[in-house]
N, C-alpha and C. Protein backbone atom coordinates (compact mmCIF):
# COMPACT_ATOMS: atom_id res chain seq x y z
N UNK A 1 -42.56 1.51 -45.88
CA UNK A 1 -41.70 2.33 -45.05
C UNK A 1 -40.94 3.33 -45.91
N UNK A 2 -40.83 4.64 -45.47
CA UNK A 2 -40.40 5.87 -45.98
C UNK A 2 -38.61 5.49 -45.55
N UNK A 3 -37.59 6.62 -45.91
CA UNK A 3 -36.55 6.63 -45.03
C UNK A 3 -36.39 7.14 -44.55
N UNK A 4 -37.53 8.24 -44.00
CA UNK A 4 -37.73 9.34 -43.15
C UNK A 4 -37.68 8.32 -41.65
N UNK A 5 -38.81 7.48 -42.34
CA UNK A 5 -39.15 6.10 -41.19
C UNK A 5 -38.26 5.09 -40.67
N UNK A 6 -37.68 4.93 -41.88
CA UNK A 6 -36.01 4.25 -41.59
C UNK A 6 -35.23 4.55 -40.50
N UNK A 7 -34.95 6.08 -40.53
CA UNK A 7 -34.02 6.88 -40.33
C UNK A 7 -34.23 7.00 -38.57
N UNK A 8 -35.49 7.67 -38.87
CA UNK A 8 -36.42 7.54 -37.06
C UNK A 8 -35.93 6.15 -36.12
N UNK A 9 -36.55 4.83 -37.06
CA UNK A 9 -36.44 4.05 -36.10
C UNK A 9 -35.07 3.70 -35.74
N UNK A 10 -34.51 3.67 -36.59
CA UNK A 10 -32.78 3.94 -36.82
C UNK A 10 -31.64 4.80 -35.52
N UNK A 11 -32.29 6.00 -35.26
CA UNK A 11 -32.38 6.73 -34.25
C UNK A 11 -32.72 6.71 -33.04
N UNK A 12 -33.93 5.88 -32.81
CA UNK A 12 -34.66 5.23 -31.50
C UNK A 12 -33.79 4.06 -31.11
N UNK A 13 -33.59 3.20 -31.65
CA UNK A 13 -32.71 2.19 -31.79
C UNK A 13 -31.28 2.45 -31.03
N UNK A 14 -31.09 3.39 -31.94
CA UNK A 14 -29.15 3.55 -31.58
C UNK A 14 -29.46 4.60 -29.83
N UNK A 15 -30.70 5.32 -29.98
CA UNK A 15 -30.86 6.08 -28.70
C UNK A 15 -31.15 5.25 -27.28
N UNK A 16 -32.02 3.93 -27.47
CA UNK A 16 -32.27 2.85 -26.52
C UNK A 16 -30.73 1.96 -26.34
N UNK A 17 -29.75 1.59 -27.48
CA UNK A 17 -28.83 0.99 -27.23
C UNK A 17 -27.74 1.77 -26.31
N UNK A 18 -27.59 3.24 -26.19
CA UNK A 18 -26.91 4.06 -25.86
C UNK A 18 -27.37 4.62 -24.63
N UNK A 19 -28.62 4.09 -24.61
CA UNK A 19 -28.69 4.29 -22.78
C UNK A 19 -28.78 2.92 -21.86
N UNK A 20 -28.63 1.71 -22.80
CA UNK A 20 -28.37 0.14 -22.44
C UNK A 20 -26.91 0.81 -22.06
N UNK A 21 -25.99 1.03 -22.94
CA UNK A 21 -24.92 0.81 -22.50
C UNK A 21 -24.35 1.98 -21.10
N UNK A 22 -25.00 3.16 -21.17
CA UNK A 22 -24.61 3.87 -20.19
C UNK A 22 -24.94 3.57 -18.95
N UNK A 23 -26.16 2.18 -18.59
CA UNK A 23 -26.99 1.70 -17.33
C UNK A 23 -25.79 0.77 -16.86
N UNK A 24 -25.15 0.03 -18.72
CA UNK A 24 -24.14 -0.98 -18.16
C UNK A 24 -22.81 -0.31 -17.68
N UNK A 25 -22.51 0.70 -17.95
CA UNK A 25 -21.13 1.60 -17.40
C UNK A 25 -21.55 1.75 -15.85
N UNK A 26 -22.59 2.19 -15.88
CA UNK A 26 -23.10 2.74 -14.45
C UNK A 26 -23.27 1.38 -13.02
N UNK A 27 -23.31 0.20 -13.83
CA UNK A 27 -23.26 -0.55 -13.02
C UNK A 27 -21.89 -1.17 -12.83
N UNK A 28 -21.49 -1.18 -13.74
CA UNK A 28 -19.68 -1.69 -13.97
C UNK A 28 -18.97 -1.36 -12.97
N UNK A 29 -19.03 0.57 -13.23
CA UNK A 29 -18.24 1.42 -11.91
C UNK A 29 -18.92 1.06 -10.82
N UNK A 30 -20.09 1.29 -10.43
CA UNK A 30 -20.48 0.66 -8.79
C UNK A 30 -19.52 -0.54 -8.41
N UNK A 31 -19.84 -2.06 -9.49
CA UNK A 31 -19.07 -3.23 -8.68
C UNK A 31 -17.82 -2.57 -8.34
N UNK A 32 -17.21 -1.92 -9.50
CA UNK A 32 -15.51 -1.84 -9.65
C UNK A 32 -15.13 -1.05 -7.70
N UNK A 33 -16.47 0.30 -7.70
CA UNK A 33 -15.94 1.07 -6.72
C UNK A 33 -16.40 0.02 -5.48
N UNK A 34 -16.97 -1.18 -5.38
CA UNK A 34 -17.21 -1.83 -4.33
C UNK A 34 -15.98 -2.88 -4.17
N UNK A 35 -15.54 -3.07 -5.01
CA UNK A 35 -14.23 -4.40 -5.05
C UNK A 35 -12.58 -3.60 -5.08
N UNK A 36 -12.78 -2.02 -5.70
CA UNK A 36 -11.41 -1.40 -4.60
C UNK A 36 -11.83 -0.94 -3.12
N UNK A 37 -13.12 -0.63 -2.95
CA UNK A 37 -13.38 -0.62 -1.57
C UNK A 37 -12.52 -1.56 -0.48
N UNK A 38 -13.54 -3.19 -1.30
CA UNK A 38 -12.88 -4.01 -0.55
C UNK A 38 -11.70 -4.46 -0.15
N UNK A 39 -10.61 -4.80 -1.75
CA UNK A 39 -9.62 -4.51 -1.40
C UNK A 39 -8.61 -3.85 -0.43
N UNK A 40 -8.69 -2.32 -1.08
CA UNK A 40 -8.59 -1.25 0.76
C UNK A 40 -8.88 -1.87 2.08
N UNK A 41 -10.26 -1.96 2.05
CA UNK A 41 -10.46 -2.46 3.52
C UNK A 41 -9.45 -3.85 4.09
N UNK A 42 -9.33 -4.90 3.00
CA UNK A 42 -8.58 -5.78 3.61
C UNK A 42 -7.05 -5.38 3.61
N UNK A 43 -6.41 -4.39 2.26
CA UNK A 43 -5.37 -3.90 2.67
C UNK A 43 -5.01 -3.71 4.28
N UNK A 44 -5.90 -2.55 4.60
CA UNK A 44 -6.07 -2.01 5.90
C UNK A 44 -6.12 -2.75 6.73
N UNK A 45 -6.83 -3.93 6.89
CA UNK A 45 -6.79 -4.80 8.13
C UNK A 45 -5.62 -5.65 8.30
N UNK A 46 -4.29 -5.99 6.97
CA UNK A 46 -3.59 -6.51 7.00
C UNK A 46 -2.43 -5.93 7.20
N UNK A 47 -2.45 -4.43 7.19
CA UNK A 47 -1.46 -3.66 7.81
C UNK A 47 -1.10 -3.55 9.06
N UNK A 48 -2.44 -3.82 9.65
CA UNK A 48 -2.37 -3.34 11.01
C UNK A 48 -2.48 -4.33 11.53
N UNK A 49 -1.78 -6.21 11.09
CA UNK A 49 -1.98 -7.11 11.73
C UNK A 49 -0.28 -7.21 11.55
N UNK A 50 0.22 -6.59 10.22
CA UNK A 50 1.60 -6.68 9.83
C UNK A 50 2.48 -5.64 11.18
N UNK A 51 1.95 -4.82 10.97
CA UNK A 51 2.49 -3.49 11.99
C UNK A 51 2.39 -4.15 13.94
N UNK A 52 1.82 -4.49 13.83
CA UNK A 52 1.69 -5.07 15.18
C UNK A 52 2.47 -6.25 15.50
N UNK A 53 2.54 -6.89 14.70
CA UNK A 53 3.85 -7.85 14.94
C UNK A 53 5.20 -7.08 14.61
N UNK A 54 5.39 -6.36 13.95
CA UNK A 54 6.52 -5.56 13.81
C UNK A 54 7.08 -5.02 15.20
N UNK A 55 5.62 -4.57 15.66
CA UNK A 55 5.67 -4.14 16.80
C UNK A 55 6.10 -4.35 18.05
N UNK A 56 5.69 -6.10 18.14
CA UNK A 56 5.89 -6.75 19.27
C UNK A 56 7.85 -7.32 18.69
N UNK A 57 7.98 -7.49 17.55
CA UNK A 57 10.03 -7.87 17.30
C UNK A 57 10.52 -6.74 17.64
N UNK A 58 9.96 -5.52 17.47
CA UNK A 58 10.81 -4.39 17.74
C UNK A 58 11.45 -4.30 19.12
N UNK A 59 10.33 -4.44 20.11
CA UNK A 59 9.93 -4.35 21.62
C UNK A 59 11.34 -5.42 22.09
N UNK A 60 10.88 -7.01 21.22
CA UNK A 60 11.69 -8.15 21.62
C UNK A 60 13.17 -7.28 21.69
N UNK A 61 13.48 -6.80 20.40
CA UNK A 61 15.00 -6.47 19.98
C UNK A 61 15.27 -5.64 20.86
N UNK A 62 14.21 -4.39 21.58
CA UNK A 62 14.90 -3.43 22.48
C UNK A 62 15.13 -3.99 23.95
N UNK A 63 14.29 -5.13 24.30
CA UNK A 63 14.76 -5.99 25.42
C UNK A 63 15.99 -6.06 25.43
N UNK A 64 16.60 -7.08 24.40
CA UNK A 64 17.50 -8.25 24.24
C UNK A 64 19.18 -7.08 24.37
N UNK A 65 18.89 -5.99 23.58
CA UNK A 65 19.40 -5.04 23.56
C UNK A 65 19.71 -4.74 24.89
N UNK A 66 18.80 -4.27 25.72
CA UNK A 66 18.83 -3.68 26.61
C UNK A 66 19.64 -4.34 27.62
N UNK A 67 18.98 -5.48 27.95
CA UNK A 67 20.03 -7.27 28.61
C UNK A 67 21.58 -7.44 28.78
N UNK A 68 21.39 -7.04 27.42
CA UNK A 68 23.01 -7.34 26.81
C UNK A 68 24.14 -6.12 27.16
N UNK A 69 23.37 -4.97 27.56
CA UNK A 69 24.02 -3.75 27.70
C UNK A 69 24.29 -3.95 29.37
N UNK A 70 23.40 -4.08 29.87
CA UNK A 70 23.34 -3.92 31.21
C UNK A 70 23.95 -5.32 32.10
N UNK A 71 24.49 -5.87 31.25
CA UNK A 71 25.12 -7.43 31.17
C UNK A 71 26.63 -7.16 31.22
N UNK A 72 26.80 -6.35 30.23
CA UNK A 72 28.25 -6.06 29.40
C UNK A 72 28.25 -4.84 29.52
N UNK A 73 28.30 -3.56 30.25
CA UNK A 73 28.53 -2.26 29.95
C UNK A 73 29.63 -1.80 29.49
N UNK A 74 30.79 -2.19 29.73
CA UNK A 74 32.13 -1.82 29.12
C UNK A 74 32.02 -1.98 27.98
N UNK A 75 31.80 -3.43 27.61
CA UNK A 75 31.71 -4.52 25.94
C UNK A 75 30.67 -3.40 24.69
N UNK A 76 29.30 -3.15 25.80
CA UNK A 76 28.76 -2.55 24.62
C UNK A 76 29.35 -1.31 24.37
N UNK A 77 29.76 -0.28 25.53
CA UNK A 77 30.32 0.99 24.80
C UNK A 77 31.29 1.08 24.07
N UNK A 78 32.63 -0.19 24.21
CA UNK A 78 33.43 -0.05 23.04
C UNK A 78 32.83 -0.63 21.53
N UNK A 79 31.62 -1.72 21.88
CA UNK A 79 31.11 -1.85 20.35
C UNK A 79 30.18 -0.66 19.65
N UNK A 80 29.90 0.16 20.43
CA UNK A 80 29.15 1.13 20.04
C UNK A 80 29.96 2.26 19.15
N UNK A 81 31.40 2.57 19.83
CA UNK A 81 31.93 3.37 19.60
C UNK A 81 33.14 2.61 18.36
N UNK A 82 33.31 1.32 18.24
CA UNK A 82 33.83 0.58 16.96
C UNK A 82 32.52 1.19 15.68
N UNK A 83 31.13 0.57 16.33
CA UNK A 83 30.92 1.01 14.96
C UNK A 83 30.58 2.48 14.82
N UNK A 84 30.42 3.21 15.58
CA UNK A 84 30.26 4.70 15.01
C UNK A 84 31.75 5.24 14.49
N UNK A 85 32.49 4.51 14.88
CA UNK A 85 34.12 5.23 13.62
C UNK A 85 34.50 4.69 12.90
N UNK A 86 33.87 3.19 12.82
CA UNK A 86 33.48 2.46 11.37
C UNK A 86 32.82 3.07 10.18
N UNK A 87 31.36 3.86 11.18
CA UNK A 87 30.51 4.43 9.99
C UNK A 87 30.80 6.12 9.67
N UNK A 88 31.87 6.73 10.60
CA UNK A 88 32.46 7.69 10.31
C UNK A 88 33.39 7.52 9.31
N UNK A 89 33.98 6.76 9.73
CA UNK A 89 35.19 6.32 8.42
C UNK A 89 34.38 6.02 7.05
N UNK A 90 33.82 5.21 7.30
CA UNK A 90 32.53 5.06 5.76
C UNK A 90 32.22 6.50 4.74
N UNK A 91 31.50 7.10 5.76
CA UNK A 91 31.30 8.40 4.96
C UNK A 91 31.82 9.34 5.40
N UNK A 92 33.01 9.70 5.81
CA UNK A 92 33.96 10.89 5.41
C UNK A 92 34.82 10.29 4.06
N UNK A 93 34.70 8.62 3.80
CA UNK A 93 35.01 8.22 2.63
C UNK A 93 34.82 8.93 1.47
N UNK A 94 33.20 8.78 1.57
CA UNK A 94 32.58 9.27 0.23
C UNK A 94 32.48 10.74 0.28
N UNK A 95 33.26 11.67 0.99
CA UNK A 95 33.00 12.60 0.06
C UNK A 95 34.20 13.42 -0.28
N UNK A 96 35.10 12.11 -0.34
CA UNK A 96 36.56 12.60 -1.36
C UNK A 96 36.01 12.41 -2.33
């Protein structure tokens, strides 16, 4: 063997290992882009299982709300108007 011959196979070598490794990048990113896919997707389905119950306490609270007003109309407009000069008083605080 020459080192002309050396050098060649030397070259073939490092040229076959360097497209081993670019087949293995190429498959790496596929799993990777299939497992944030997935992720996402179950993100997504767990939002919109989170949001929907949010949905249905919100609804509860504007009932219970509502009950209580039409129960007490005097009661709630003076608590309404306690705390809006509660939270007036609050921040005309802050901007002495």
């Amino acid at each position: 063997m020459t080192v002309e011959s050396d050098v060649a196979e030397t070259a073939k070598s490092a040229d076959k290992t360097i497209k081993d490794a670019e087949k293995s990048l190429r498959a790496l990113i596929e799993r990777l882009e299939h497992v944030v896919q997935d992720a996402l997707d179950i993100a997504k389905t767990r939002s919109k299982v989170y949001a929907e119950g949010a949905g249905e306490q919100i609804e509860t609270a504007q009932k219970y709300v509502t009950e209580r007003v039409q129960e007490r109309p005097l009661t709630a407009t003076v608590a309404a108007l306690g705390v809006g000069v509660l939270l007036g008083l609050l921040l005309s605080g802050r901007n002495r």
